[in-house]
N, C-alpha and C. Protein backbone atom coordinates (compact mmCIF):
# COMPACT_ATOMS: atom_id res chain seq x y z
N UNK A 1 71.45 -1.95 150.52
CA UNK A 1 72.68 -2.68 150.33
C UNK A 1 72.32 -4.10 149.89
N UNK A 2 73.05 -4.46 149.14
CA UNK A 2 73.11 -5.81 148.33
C UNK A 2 73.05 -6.77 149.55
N UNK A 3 72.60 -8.17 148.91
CA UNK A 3 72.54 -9.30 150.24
C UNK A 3 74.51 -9.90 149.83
N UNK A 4 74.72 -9.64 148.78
CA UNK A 4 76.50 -9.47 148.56
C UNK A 4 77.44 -9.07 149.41
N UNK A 5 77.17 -7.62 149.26
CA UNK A 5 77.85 -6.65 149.66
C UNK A 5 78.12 -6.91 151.39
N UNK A 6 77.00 -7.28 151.93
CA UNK A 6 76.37 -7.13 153.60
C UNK A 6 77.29 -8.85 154.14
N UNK A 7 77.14 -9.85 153.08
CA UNK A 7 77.86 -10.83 153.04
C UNK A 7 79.52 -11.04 153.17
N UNK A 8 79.47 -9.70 151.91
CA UNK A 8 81.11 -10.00 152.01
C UNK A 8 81.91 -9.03 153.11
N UNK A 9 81.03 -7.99 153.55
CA UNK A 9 81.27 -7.17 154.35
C UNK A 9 81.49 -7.83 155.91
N UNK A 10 80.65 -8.56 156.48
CA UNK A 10 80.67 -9.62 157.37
C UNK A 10 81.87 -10.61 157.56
N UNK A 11 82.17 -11.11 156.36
CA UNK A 11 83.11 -12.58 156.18
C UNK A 11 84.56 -11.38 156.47
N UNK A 12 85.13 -11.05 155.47
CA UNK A 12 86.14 -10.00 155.03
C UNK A 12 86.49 -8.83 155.82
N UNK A 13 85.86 -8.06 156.23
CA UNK A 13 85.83 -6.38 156.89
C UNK A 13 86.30 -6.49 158.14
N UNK A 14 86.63 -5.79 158.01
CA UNK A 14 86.90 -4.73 159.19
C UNK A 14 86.81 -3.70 159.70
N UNK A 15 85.85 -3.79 160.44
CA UNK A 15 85.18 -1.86 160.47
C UNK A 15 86.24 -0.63 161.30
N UNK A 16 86.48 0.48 160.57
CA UNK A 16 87.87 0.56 161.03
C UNK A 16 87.05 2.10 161.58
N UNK A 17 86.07 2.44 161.33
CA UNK A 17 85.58 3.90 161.82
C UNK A 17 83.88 3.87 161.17
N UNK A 18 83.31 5.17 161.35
CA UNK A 18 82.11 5.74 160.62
C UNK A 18 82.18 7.30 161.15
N UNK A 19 81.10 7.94 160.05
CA UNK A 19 81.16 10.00 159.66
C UNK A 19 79.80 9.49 160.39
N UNK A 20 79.92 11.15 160.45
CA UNK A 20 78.49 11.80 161.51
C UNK A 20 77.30 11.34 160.32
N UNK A 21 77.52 11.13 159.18
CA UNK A 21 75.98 10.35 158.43
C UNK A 21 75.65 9.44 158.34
N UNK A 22 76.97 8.16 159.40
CA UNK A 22 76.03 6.97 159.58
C UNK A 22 76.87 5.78 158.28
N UNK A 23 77.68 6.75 157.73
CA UNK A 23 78.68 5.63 156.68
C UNK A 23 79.44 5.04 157.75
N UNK A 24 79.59 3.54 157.04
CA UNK A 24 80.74 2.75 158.32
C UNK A 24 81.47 2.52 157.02
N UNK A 25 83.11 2.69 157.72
CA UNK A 25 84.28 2.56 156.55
C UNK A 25 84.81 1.25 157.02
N UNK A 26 85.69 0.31 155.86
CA UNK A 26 86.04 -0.81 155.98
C UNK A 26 87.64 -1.17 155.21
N UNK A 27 87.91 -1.91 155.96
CA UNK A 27 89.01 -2.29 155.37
C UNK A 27 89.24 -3.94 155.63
N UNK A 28 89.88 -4.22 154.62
CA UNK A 28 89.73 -6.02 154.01
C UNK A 28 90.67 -6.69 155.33
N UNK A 29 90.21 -7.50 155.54
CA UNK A 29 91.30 -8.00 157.03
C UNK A 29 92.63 -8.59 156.45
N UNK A 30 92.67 -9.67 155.33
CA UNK A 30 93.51 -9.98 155.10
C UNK A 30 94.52 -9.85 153.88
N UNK A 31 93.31 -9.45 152.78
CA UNK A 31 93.91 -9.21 151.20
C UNK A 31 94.20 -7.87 150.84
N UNK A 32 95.49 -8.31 150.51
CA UNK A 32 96.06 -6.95 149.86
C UNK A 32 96.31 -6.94 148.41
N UNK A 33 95.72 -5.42 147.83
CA UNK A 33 96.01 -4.96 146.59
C UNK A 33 97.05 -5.23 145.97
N UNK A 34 97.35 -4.95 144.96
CA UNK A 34 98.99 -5.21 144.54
C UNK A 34 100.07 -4.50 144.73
N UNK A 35 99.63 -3.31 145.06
CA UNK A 35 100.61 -2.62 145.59
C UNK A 35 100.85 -2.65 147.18
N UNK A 36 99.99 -3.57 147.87
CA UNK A 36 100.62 -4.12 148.89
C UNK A 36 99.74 -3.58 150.10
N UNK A 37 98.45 -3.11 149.50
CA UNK A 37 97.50 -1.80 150.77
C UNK A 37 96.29 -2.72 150.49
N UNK A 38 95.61 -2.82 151.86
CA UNK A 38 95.02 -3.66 152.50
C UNK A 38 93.44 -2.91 151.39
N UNK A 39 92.22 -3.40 151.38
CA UNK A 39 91.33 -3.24 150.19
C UNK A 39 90.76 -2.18 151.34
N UNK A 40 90.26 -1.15 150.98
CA UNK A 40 89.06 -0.58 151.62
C UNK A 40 87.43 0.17 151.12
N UNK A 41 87.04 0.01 151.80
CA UNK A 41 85.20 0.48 151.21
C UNK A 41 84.52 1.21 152.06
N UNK A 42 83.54 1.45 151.40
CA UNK A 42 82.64 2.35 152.56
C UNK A 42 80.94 1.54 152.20
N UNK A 43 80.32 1.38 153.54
CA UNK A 43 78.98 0.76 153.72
C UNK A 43 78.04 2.36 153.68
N UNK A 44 77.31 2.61 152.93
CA UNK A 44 76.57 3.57 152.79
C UNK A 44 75.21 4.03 153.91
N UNK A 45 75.13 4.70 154.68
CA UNK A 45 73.82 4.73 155.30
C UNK A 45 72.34 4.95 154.21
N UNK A 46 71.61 4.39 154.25
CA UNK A 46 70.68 4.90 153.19
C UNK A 46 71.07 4.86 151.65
N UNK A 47 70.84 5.65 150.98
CA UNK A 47 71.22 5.95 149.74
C UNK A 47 72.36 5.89 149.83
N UNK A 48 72.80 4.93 148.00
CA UNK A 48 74.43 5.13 148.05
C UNK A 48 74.32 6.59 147.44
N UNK A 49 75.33 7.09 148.07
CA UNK A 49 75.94 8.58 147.28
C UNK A 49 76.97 9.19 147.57
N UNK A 50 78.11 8.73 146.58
CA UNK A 50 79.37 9.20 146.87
C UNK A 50 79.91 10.41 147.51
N UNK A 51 79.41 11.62 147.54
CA UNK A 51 79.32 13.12 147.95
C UNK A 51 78.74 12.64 149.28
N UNK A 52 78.54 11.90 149.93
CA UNK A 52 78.00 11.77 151.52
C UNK A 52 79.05 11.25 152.27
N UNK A 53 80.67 10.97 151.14
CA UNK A 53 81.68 10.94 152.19
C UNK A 53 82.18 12.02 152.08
N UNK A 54 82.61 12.50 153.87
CA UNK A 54 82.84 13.79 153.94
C UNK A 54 84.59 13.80 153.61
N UNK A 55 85.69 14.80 153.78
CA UNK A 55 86.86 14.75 152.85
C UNK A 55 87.79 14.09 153.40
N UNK A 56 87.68 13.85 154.81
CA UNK A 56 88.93 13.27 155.25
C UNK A 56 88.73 11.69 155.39
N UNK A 57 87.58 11.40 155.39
CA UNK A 57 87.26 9.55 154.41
C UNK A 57 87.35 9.33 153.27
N UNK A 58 87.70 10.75 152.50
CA UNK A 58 87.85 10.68 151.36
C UNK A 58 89.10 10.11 150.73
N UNK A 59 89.96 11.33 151.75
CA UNK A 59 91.37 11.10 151.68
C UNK A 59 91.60 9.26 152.17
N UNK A 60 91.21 8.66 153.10
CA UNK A 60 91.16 7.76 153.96
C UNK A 60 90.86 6.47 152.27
N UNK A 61 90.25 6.38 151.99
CA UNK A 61 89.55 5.64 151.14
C UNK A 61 90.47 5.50 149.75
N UNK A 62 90.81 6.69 149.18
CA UNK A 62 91.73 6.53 148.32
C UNK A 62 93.42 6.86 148.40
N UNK A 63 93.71 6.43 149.52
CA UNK A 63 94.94 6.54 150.16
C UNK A 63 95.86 7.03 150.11
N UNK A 64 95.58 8.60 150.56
CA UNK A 64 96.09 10.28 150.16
C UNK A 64 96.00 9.95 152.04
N UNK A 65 95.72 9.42 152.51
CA UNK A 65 95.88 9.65 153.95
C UNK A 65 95.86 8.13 154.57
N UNK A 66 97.07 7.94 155.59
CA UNK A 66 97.15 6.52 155.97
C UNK A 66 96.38 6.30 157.13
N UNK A 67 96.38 7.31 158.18
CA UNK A 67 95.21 6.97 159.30
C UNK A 67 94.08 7.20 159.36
N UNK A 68 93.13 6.58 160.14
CA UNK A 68 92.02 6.69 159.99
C UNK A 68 91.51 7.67 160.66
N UNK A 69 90.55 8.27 159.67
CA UNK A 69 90.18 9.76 160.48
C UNK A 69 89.44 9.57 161.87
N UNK A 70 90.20 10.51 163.03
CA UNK A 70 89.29 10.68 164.01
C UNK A 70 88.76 11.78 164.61
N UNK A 71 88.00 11.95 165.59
CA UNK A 71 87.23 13.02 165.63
C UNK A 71 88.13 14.46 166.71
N UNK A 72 88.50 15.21 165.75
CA UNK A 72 89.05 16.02 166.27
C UNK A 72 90.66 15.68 166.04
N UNK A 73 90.58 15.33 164.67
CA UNK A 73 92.20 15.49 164.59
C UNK A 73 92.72 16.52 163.80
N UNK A 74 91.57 17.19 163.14
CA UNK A 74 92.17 18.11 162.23
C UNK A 74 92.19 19.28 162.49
N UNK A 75 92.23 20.58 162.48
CA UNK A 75 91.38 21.64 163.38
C UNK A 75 90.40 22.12 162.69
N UNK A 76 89.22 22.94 163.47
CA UNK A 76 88.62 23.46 162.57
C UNK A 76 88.30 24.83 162.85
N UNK A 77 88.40 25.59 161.20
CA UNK A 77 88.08 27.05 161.48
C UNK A 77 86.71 27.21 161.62
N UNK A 78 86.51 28.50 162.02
CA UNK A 78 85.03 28.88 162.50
C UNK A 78 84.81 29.46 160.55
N UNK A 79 85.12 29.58 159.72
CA UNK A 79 84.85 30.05 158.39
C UNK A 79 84.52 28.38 157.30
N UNK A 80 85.06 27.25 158.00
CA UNK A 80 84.54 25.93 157.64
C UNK A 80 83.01 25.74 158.07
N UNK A 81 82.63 25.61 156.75
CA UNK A 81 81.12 25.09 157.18
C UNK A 81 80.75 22.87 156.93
N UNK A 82 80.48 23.10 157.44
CA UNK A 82 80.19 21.21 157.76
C UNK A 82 79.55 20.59 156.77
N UNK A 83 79.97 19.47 156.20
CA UNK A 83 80.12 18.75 154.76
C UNK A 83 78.69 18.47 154.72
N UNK A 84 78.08 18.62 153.35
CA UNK A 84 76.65 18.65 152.77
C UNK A 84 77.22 17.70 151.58
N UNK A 85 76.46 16.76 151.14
CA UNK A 85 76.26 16.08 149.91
C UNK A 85 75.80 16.75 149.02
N UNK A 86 75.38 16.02 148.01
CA UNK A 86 75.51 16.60 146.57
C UNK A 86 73.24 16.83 147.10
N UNK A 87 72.93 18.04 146.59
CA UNK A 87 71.88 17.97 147.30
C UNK A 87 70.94 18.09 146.21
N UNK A 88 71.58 18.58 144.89
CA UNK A 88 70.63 18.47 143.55
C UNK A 88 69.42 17.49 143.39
N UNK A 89 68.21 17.95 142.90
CA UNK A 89 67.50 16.82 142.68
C UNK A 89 66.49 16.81 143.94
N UNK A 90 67.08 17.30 144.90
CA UNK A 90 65.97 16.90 146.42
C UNK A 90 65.34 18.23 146.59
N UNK A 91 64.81 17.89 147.32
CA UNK A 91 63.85 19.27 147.81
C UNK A 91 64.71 20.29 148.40
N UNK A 92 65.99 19.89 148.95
CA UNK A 92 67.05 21.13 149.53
C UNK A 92 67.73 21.64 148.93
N UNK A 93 67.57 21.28 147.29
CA UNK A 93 68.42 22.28 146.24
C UNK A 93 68.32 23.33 146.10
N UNK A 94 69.49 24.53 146.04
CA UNK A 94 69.07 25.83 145.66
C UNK A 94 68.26 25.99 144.98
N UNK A 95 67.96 27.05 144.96
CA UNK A 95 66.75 27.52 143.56
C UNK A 95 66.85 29.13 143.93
N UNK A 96 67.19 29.49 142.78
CA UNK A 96 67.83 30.82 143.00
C UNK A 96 66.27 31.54 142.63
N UNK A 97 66.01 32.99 143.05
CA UNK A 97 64.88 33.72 142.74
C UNK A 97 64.97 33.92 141.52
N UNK A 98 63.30 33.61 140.53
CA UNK A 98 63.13 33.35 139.18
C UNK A 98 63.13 31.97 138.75
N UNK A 99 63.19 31.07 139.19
CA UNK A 99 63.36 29.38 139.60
C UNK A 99 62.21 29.52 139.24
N UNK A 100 61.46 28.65 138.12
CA UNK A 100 60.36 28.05 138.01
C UNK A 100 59.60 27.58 139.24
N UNK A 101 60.42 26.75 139.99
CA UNK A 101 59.66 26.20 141.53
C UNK A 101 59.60 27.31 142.08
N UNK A 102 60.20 28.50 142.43
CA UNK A 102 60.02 29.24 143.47
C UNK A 102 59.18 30.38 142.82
N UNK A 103 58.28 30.07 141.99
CA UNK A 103 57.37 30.82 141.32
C UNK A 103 57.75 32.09 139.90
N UNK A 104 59.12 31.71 139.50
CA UNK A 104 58.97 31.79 138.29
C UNK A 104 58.92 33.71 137.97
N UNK A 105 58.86 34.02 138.87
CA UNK A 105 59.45 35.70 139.19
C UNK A 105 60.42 36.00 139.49
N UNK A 106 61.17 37.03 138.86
CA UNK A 106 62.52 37.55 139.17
C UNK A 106 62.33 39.27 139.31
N UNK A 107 63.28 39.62 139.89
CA UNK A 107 63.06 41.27 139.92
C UNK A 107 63.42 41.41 138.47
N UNK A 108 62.86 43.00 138.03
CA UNK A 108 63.18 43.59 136.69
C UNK A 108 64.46 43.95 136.40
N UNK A 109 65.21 44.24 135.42
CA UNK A 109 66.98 44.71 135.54
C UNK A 109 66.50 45.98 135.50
N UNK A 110 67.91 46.40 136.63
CA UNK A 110 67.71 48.22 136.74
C UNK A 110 68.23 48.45 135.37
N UNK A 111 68.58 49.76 136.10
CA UNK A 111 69.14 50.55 134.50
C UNK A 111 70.55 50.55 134.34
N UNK A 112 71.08 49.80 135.28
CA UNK A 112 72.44 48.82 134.65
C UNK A 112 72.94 48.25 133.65
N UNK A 113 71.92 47.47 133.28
CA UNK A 113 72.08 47.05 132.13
C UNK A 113 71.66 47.54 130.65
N UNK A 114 72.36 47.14 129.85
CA UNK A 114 72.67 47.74 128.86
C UNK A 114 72.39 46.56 127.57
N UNK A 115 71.18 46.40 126.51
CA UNK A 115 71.61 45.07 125.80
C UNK A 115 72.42 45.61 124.95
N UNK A 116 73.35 44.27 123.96
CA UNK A 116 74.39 44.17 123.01
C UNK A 116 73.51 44.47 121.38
N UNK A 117 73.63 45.60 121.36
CA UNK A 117 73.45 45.56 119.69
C UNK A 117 74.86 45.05 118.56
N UNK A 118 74.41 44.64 117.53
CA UNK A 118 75.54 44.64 116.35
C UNK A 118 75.94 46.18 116.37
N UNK A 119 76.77 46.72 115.60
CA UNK A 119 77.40 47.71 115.03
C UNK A 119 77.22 47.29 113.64
């Protein structure tokens, strides 16, 4: 984080919550937008990366939702699985079998398939 950001975050903010990854969310104490809604941001843990806010800070942030999310307000199904960032690029990216990294072997096609000739 910027020596800016950590500055203006200090003077201005108001820490109004933080997600299980350690983002702290903010909102401006005194200045309001023009449409009359108080400014809000998010302080990044680590890497900035937008996909590391999970959806209901999402909602929270671009103001599709007026309260601030808390823990256990929403319900959750047992078929919800728990918010992952964008994971491309890191070592926890898929890589489907035949993946160059995962050695570049794939099984053979049965006799399913069929190739496309012209006519």
């Amino acid at each position: 984080m910027s020596v800016g950001t950590l500055l203006y975050t200090w003077i201005f903010g108001r820490q109004v919550g933080s997600d299980p990854f350690g983002n702290k969310y903010y909102e401006h104490k005194s200045r309001r937008r023009l449409d009359g809604r108080f400014t809000r941001w998010v302080v990044y843990n680590g890497i900035v990366e937008a996909s590391k806010v999970p959806p209901e800070w999402h909602a929270w942030i671009h103001y599709i939702a007026d309260d601030v999310p808390r823990e256990g307000d929403r319900p959750r199904y047992e078929w919800q699985k728990d918010h992952l960032p964008n994971l491309t690029g890191t070592r926890y990216a898929y890589r489907p079998p035949g993946h160059l990294l995962m050695g570049g072997q794939r099984d053979r096609a049965t006799g399913d398939y069929e190739p496309w000739t012209p006519a």
